[in-house]
C-alpha atoms as a PDB file:
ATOM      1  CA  UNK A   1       9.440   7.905 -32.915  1.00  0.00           C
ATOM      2  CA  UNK A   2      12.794   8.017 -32.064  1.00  0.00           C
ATOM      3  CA  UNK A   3      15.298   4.899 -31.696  1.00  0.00           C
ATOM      4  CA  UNK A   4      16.287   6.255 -28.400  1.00  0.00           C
ATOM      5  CA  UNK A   5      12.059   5.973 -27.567  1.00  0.00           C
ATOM      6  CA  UNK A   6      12.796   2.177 -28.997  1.00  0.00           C
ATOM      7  CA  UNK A   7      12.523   1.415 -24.940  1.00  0.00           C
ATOM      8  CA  UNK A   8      13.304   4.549 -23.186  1.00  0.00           C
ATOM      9  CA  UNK A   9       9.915   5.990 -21.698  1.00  0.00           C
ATOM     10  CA  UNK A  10       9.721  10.066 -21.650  1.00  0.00           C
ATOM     11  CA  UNK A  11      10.685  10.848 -18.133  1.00  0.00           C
ATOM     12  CA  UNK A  12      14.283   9.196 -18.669  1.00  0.00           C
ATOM     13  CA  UNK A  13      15.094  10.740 -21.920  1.00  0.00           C
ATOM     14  CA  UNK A  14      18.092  12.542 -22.222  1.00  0.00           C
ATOM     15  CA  UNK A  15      15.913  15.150 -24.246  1.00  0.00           C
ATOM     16  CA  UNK A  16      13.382  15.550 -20.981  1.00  0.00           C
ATOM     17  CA  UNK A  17      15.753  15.494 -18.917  1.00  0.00           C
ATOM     18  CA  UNK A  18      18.503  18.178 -20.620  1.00  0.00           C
ATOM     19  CA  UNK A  19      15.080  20.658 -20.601  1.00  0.00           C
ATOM     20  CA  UNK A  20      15.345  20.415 -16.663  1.00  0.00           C
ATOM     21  CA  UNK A  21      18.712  20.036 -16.650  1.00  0.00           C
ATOM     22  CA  UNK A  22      20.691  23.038 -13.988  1.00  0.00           C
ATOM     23  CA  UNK A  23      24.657  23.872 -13.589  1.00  0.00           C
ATOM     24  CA  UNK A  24      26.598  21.482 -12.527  1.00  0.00           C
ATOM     25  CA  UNK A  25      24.521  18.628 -13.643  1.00  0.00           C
ATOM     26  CA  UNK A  26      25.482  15.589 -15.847  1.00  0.00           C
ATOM     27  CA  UNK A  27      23.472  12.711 -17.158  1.00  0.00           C
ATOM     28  CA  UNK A  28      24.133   9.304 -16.402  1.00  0.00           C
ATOM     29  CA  UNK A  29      23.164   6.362 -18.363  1.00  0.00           C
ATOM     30  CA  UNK A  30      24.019   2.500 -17.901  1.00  0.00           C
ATOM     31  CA  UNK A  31      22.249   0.132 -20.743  1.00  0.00           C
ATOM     32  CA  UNK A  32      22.939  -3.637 -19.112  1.00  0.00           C
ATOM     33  CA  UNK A  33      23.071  -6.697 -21.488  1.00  0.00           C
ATOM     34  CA  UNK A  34      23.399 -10.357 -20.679  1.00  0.00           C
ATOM     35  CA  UNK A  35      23.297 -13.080 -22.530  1.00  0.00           C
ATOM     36  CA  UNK A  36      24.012 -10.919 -25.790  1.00  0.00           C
ATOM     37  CA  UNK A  37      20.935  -8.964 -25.704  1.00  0.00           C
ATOM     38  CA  UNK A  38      19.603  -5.612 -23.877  1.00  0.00           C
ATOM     39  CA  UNK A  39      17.879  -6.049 -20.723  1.00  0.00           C
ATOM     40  CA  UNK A  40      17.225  -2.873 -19.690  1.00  0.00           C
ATOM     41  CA  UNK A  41      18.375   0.771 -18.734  1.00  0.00           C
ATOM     42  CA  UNK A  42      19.028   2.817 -15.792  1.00  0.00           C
ATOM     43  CA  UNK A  43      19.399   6.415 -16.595  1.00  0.00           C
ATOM     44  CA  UNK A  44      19.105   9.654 -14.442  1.00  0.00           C
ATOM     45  CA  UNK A  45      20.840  12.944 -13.339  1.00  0.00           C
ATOM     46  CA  UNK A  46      23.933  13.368 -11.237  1.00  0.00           C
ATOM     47  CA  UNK A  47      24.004  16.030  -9.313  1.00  0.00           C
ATOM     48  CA  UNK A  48      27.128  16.168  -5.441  1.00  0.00           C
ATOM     49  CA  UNK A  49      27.738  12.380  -6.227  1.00  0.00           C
ATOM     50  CA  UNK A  50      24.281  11.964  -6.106  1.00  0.00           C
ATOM     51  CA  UNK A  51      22.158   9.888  -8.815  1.00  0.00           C
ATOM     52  CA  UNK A  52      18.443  10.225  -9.276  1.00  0.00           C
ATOM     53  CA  UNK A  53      16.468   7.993 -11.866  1.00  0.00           C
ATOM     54  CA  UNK A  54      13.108  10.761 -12.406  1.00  0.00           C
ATOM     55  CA  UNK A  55      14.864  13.771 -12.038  1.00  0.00           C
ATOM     56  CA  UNK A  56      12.369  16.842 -12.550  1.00  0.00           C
ATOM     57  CA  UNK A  57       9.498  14.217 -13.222  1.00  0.00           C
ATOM     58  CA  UNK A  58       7.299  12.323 -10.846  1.00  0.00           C
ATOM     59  CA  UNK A  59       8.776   9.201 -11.518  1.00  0.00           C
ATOM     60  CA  UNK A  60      11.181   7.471 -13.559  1.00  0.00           C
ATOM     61  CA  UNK A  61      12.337   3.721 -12.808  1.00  0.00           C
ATOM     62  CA  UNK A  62      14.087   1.200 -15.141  1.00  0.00           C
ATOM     63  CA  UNK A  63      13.251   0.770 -18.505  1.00  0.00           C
ATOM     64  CA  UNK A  64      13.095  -2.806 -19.610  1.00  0.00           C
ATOM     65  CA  UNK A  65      12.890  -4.462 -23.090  1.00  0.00           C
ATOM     66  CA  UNK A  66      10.901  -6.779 -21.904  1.00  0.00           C
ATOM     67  CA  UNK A  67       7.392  -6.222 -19.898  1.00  0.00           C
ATOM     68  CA  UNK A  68       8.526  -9.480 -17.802  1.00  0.00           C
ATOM     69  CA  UNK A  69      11.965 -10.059 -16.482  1.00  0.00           C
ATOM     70  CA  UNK A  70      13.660 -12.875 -14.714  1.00  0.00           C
ATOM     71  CA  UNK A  71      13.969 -11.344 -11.279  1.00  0.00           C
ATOM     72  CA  UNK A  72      17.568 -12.404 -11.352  1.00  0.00           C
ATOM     73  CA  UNK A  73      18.077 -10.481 -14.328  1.00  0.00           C
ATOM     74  CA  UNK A  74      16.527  -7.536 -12.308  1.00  0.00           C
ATOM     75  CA  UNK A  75      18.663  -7.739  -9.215  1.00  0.00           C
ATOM     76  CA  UNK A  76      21.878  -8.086 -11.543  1.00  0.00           C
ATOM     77  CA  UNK A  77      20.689  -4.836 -13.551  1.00  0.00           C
ATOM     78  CA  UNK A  78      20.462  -2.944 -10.206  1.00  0.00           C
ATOM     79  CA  UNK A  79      23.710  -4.301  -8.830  1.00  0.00           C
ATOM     80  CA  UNK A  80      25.734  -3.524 -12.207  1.00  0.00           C
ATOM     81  CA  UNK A  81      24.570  -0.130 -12.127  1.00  0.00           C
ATOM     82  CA  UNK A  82      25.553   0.551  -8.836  1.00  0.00           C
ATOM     83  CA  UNK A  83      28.672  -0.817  -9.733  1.00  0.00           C
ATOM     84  CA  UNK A  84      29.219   1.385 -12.313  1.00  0.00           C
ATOM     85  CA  UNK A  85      28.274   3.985 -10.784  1.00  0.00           C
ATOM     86  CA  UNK A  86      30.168   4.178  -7.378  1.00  0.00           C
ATOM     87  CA  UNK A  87      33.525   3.685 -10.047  1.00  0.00           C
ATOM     88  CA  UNK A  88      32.296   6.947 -11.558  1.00  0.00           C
ATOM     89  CA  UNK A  89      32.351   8.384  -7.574  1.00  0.00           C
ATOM     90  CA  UNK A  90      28.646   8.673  -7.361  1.00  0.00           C
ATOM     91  CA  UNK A  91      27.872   7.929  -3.744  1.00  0.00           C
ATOM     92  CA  UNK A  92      24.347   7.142  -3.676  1.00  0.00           C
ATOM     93  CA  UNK A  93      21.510   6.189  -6.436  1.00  0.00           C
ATOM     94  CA  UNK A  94      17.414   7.302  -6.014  1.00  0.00           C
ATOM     95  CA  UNK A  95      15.273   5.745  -8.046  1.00  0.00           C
ATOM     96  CA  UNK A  96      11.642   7.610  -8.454  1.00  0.00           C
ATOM     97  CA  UNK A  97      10.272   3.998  -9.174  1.00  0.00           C
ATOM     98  CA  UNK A  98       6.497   3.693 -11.317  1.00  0.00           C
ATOM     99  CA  UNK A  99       3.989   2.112  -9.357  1.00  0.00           C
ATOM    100  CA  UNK A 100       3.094  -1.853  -9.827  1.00  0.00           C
ATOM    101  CA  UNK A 101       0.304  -1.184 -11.679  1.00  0.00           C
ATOM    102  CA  UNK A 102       2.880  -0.480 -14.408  1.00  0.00           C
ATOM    103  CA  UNK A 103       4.022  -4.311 -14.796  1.00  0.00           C
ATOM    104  CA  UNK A 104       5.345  -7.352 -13.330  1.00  0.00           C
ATOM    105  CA  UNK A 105       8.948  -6.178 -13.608  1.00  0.00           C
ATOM    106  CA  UNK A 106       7.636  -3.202 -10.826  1.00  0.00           C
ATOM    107  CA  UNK A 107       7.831  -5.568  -7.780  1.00  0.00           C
ATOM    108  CA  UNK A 108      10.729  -7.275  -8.991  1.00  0.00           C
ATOM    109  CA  UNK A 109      12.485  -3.791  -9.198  1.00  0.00           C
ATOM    110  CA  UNK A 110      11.461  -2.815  -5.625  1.00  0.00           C
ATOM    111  CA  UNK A 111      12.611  -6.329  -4.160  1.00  0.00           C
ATOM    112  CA  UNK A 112      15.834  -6.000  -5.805  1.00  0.00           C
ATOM    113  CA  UNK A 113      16.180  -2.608  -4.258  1.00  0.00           C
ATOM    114  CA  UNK A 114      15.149  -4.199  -0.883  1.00  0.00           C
ATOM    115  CA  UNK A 115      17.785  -6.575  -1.278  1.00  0.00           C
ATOM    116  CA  UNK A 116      20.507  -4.567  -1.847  1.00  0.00           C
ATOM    117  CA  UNK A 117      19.802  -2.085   0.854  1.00  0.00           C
ATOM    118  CA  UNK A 118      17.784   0.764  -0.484  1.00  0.00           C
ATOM    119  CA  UNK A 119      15.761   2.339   1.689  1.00  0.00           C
ATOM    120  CA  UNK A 120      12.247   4.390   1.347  1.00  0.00           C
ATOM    121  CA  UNK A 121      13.236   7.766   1.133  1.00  0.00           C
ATOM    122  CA  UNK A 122       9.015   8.518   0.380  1.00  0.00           C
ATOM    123  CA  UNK A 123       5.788   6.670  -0.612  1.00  0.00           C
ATOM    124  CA  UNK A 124       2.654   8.145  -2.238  1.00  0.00           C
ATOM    125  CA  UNK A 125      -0.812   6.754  -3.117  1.00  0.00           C
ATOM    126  CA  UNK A 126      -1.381   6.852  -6.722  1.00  0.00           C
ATOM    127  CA  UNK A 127      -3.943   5.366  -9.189  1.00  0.00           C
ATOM    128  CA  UNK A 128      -4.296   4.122 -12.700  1.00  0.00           C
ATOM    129  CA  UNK A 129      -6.701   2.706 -14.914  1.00  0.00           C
ATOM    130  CA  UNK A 130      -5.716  -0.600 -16.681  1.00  0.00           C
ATOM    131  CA  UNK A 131      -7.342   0.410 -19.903  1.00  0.00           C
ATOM    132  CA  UNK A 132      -5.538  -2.520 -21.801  1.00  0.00           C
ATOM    133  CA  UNK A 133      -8.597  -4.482 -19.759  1.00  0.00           C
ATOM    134  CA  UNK A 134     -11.420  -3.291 -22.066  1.00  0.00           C
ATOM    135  CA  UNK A 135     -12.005  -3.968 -25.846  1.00  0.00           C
ATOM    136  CA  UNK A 136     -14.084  -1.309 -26.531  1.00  0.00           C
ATOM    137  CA  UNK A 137     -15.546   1.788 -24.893  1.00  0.00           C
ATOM    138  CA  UNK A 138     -18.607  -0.073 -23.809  1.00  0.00           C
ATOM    139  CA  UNK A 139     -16.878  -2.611 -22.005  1.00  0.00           C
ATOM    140  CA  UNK A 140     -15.320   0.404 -19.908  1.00  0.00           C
ATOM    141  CA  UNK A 141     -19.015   1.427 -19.563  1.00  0.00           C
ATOM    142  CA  UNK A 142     -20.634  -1.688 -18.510  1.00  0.00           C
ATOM    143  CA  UNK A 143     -17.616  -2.192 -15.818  1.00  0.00           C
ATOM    144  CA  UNK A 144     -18.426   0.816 -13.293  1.00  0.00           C
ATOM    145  CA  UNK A 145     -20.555   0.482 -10.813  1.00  0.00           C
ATOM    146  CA  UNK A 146     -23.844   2.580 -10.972  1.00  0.00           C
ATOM    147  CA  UNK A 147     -23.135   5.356  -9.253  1.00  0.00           C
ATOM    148  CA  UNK A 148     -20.469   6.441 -11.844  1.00  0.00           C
ATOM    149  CA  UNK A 149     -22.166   5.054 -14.676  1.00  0.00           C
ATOM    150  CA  UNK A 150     -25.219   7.369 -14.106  1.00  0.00           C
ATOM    151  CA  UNK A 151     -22.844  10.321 -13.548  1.00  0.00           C
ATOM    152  CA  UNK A 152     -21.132   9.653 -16.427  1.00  0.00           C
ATOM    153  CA  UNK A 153     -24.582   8.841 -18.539  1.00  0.00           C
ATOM    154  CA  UNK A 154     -25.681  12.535 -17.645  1.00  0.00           C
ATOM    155  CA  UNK A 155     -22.715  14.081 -18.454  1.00  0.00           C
ATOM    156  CA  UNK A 156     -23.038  12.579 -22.095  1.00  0.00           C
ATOM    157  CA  UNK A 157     -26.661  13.709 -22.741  1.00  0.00           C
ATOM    158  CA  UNK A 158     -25.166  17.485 -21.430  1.00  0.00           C
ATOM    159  CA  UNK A 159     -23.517  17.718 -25.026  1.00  0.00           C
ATOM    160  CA  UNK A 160     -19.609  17.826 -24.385  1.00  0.00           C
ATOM    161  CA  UNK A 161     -17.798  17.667 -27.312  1.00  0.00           C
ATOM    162  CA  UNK A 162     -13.882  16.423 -26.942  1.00  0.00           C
ATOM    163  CA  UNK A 163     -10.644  17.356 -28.775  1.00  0.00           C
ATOM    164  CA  UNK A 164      -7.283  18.229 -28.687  1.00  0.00           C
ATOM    165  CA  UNK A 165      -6.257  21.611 -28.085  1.00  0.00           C
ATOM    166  CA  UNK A 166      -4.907  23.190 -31.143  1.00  0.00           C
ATOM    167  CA  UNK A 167      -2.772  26.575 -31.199  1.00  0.00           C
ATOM    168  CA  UNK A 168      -1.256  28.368 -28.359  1.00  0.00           C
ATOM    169  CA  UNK A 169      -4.684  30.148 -27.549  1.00  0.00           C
ATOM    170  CA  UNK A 170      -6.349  27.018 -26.812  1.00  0.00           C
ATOM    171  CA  UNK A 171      -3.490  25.404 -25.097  1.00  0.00           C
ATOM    172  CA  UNK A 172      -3.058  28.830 -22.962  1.00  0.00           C
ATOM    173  CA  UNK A 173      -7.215  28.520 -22.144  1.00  0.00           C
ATOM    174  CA  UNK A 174      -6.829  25.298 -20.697  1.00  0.00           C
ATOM    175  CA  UNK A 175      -3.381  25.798 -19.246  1.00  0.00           C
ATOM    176  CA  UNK A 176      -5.502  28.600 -17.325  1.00  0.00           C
ATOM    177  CA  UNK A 177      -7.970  25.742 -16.410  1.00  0.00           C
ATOM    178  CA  UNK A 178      -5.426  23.167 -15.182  1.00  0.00           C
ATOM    179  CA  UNK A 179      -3.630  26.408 -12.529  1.00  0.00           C
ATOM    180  CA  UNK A 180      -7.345  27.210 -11.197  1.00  0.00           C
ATOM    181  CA  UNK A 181      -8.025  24.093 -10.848  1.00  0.00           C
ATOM    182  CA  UNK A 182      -4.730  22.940  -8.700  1.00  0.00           C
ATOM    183  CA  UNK A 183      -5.419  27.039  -6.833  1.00  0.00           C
ATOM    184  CA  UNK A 184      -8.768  25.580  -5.771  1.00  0.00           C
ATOM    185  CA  UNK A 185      -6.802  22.259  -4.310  1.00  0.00           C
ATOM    186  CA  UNK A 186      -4.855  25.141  -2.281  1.00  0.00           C
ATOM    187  CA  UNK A 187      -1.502  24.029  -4.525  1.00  0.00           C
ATOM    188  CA  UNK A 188       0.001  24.950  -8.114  1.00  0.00           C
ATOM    189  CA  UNK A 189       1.070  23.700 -11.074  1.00  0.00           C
ATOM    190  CA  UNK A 190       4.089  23.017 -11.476  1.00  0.00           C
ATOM    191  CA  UNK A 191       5.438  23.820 -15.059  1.00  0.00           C
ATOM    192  CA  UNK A 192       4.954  26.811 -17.362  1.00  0.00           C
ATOM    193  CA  UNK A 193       3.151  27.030 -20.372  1.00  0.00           C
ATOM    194  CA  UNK A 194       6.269  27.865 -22.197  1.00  0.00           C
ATOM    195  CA  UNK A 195       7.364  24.949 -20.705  1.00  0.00           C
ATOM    196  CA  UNK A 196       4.423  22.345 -22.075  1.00  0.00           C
ATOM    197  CA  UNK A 197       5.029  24.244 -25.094  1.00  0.00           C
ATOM    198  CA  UNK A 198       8.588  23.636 -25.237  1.00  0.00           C
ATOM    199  CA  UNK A 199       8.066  19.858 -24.778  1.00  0.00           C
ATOM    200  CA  UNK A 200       5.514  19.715 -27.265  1.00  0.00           C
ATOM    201  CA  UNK A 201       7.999  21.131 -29.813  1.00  0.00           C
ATOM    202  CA  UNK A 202      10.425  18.663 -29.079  1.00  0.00           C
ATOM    203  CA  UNK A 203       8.271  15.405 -28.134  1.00  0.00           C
ATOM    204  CA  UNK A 204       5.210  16.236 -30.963  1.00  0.00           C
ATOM    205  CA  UNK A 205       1.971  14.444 -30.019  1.00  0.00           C
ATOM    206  CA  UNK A 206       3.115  12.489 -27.197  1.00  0.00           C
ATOM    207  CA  UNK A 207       2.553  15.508 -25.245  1.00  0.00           C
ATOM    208  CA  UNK A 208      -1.462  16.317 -25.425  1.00  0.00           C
ATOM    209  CA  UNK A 209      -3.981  18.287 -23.995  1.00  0.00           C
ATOM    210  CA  UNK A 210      -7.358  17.285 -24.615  1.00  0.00           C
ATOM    211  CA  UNK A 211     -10.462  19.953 -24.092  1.00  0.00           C
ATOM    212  CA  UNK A 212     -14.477  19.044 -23.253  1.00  0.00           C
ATOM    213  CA  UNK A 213     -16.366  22.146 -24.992  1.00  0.00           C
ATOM    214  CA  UNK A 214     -19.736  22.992 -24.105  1.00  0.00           C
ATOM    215  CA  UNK A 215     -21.777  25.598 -25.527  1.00  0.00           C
ATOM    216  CA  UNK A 216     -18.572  27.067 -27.216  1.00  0.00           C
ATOM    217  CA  UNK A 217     -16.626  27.313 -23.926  1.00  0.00           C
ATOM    218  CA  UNK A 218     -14.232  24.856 -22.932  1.00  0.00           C
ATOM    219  CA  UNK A 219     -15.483  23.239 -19.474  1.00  0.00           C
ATOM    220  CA  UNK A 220     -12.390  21.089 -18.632  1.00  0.00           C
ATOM    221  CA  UNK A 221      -8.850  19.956 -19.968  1.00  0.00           C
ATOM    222  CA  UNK A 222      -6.850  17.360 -19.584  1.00  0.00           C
ATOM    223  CA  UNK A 223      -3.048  17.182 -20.025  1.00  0.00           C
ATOM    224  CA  UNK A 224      -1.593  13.936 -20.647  1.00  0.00           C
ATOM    225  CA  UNK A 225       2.064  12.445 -21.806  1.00  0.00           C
ATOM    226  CA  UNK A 226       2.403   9.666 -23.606  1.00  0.00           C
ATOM    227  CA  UNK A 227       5.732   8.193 -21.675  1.00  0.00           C
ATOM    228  CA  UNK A 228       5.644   5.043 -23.842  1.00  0.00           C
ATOM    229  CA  UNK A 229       3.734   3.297 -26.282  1.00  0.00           C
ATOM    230  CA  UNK A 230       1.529   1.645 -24.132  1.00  0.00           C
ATOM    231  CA  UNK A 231       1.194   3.771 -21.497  1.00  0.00           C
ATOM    232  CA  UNK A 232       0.014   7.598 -20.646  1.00  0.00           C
ATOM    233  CA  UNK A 233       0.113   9.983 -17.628  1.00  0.00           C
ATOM    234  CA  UNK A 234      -2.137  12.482 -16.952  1.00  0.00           C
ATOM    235  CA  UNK A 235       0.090  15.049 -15.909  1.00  0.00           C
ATOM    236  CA  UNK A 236      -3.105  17.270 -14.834  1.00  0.00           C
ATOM    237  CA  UNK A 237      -6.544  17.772 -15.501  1.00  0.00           C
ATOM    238  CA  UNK A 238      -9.602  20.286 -14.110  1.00  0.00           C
ATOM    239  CA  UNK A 239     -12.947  21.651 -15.002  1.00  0.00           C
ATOM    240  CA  UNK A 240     -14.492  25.162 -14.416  1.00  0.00           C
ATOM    241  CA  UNK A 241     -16.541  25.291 -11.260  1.00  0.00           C
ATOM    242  CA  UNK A 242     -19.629  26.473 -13.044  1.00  0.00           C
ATOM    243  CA  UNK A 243     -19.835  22.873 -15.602  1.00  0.00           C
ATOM    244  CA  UNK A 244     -19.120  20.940 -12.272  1.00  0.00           C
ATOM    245  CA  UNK A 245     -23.232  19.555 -12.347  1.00  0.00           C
ATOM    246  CA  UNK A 246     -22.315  18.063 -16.091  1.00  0.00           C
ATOM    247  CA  UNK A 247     -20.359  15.630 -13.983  1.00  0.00           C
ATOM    248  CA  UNK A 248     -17.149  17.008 -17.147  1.00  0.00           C
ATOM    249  CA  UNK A 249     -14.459  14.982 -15.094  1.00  0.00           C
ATOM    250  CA  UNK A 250     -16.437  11.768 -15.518  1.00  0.00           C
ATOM    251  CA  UNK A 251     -16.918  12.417 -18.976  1.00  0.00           C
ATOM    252  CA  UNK A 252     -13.091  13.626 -19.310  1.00  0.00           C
ATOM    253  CA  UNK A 253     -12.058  10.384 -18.231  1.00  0.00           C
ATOM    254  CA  UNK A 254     -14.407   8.691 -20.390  1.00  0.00           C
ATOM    255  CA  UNK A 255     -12.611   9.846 -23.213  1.00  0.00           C
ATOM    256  CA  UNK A 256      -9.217   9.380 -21.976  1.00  0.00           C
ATOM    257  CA  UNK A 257      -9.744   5.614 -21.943  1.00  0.00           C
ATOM    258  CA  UNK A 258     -11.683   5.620 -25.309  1.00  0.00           C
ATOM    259  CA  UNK A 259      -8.400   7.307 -26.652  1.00  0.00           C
ATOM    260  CA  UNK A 260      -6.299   5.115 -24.609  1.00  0.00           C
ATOM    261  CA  UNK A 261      -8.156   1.751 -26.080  1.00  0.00           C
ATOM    262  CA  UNK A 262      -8.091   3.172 -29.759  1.00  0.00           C
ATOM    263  CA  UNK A 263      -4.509   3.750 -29.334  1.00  0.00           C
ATOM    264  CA  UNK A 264      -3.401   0.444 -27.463  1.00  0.00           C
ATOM    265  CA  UNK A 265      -2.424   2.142 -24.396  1.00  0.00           C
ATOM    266  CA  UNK A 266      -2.515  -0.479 -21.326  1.00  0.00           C
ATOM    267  CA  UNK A 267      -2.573   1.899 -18.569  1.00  0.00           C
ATOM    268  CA  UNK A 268      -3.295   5.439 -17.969  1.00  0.00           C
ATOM    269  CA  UNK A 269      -1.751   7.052 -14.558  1.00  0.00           C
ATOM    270  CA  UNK A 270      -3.861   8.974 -13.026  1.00  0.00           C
ATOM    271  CA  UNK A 271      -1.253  10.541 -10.430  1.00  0.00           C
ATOM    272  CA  UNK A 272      -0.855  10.530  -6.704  1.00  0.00           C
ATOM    273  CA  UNK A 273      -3.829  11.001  -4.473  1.00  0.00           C
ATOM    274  CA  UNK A 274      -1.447  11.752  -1.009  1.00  0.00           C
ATOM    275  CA  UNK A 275       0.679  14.834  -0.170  1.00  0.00           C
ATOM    276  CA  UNK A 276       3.938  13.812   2.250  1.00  0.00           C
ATOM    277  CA  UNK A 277       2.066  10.916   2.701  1.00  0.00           C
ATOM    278  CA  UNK A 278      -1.545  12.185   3.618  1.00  0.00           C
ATOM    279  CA  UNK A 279      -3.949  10.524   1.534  1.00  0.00           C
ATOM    280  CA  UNK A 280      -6.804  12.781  -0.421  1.00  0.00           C
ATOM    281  CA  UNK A 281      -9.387  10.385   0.639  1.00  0.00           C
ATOM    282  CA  UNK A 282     -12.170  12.160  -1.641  1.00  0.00           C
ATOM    283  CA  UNK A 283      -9.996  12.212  -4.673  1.00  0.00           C
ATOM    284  CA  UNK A 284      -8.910   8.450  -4.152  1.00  0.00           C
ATOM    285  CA  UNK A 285     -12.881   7.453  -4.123  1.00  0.00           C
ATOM    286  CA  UNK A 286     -13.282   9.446  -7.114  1.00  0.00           C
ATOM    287  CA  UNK A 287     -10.538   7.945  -9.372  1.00  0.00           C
ATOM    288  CA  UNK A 288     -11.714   4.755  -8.021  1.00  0.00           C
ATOM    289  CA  UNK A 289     -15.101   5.025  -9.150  1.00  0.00           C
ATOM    290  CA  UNK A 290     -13.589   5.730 -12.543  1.00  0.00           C
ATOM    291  CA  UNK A 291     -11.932   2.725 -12.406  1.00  0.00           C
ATOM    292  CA  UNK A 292      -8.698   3.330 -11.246  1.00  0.00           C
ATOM    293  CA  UNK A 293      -6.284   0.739  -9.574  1.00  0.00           C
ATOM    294  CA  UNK A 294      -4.381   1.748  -6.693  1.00  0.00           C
ATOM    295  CA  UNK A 295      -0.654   1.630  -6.296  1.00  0.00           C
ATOM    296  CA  UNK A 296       2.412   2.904  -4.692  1.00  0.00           C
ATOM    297  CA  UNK A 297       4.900   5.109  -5.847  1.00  0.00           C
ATOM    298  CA  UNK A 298       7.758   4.807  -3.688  1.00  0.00           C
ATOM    299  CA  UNK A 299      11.306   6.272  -3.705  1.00  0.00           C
ATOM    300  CA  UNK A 300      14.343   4.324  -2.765  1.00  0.00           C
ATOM    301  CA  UNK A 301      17.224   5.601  -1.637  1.00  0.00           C
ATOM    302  CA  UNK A 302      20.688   3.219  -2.451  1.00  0.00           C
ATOM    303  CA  UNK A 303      23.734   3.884  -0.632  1.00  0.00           C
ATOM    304  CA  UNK A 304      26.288   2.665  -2.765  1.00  0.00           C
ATOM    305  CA  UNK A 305      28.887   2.711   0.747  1.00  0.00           C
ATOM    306  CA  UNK A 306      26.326   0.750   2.573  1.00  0.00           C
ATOM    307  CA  UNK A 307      25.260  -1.602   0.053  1.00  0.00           C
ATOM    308  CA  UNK A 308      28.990  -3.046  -0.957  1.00  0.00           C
ATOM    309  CA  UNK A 309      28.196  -6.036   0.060  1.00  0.00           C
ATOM    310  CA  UNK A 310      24.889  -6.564  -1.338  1.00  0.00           C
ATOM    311  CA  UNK A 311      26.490  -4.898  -5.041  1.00  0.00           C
ATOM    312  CA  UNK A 312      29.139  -7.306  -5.286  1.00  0.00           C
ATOM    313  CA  UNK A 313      27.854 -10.818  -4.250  1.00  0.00           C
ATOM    314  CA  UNK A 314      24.562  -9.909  -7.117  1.00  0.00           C
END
């Protein structure tokens, strides 16, 4: 790993973000320190004096050194970035913040942002599972309720084997997978293969898909980013119609949290279960039974004009 991935999760790397990067562009980065040591980082893409923090990602937010910040030391981070940004003529900042689920310094991010002005620009449903909870697979187990439990008992016995996808044929099955899956949904994905491929030349392992095989064909796939070291997002995931009564999903995420606990992940995202704010009310009971938490991922909108006041008396 990297020593710019020393605190810097995925979606705010200058590498992610220079593969979505479009003319007339520029990155932006602001890396505040008090006290003599790095608190945290506020990074994102400029575009007509405009800055957004998750640019061509689903969500981006501050990147801290430390999982639990003074919330002073939050609201000063906030205000010295807007600081220096309105002296480089950027006129307002958006910040694609990570839902709470993600850590204390979360809500002390979105009530700096509150204080200083921002407004909601959008707000999504989304849901993760707090694998960091469970020692070992069996403790994931024994925590669903029944219902889920029995689903996910039968789709053991059905013989699913899991692995990673290996070579561009496999990755291109499931690829395949993931598109009819989101065509079903009445929607569609939203990268390329030559895209995932791209990033998994340049990011290695930390971008994974992960393939349930039965009877030699592969039944569902999973696609998930490691954007830090304790933390994944599954970017998408989908099963073929015709394994549906193996219950593969609950199985799939069976094995996402067995490879989240073996590899000290704390939480894996599960995405957002609304569209423009219409919740997916059948999808949300589903990741629930699974065990997901739900959050919000909200995006703030600071006008550096407006918020003068606010930036200078922080």
């Amino acid at each position: 790993m990297t020593e710019e991935r020393s605190h810097i999760s995925l979606f705010n790397e200058a590498r992610y973000q220079r593969c979505n990067l479009q003319p007339r562009q520029r990155l932006f980065r602001y890396d505040h320190c008090a006290g003599g040591r790095l608190v945290g980082t506020l990074s994102g893409v400029v575009e007509d004096h405009q800055l957004v923090c998750g640019h061509s990602a689903p969500f981006g937010g501050i990147d801290w050194v430390r999982r639990r910040e003074p919330v002073g030391a939050v609201v000063e981070l906030i205000a010295a970035a807007a600081r220096r940004a309105r002296a480089e003529g950027i006129g307002a900042i958006v910040i694609r913040a990570r839902p709470a689920y993600f850590g204390a310094n979360e809500a002390a991010l979105e009530f700096a942002l509150h204080k200083l002005g921002a407004v909601v620009q959008s707000c999504e449903l989304s849901l993760g599972i707090a694998a960091g909870r469970y020692r070992t697979p069996a403790d994931y187990v024994a925590a669903l309720k029944s219902p889920a439990r029995n689903r996910l008992n039968h789709g053991l016995r059905a013989g699913l084997l899991c692995s990673a996808a290996e070579g561009t044929a496999e990755w291109a099955a499931c690829y395949d997978i993931l598109a009819d899956t989101k065509r079903r949904r009445g929607t569609w994905l939203k990268f390329s293969l030559d895209y995932l491929l791209g990033l998994r030349q340049i990011f290695g392992p930390c971008i994974a898909m992960h393939k349930l095989v039965r009877d030699g064909e592969i039944a569902a796939a999973s696609l998930v980013y490691r954007i830090a070291p304790g933390w994944d997002y599954l970017a998408a995931w989908g099963d073929r119609v015709e394994h549906r009564g193996n219950e593969v999903m609950n199985v799939m995420a069976y094995h996402l949290v067995c490879e989240a606990i073996a590899g000290q992940v704390g939480v894996i995202d599960l995405g957002i279960s609304s569209v423009d704010g219409v919740a997916d009310d059948g999808l949300i009971q589903f990741k629930r039974s699974i065990g997901g938490m739900t959050g919000l991922r909200i995006d703030f909108r600071l006008s550096l004009d407006r918020a003068d006041a606010g930036i200078g008396a922080a």
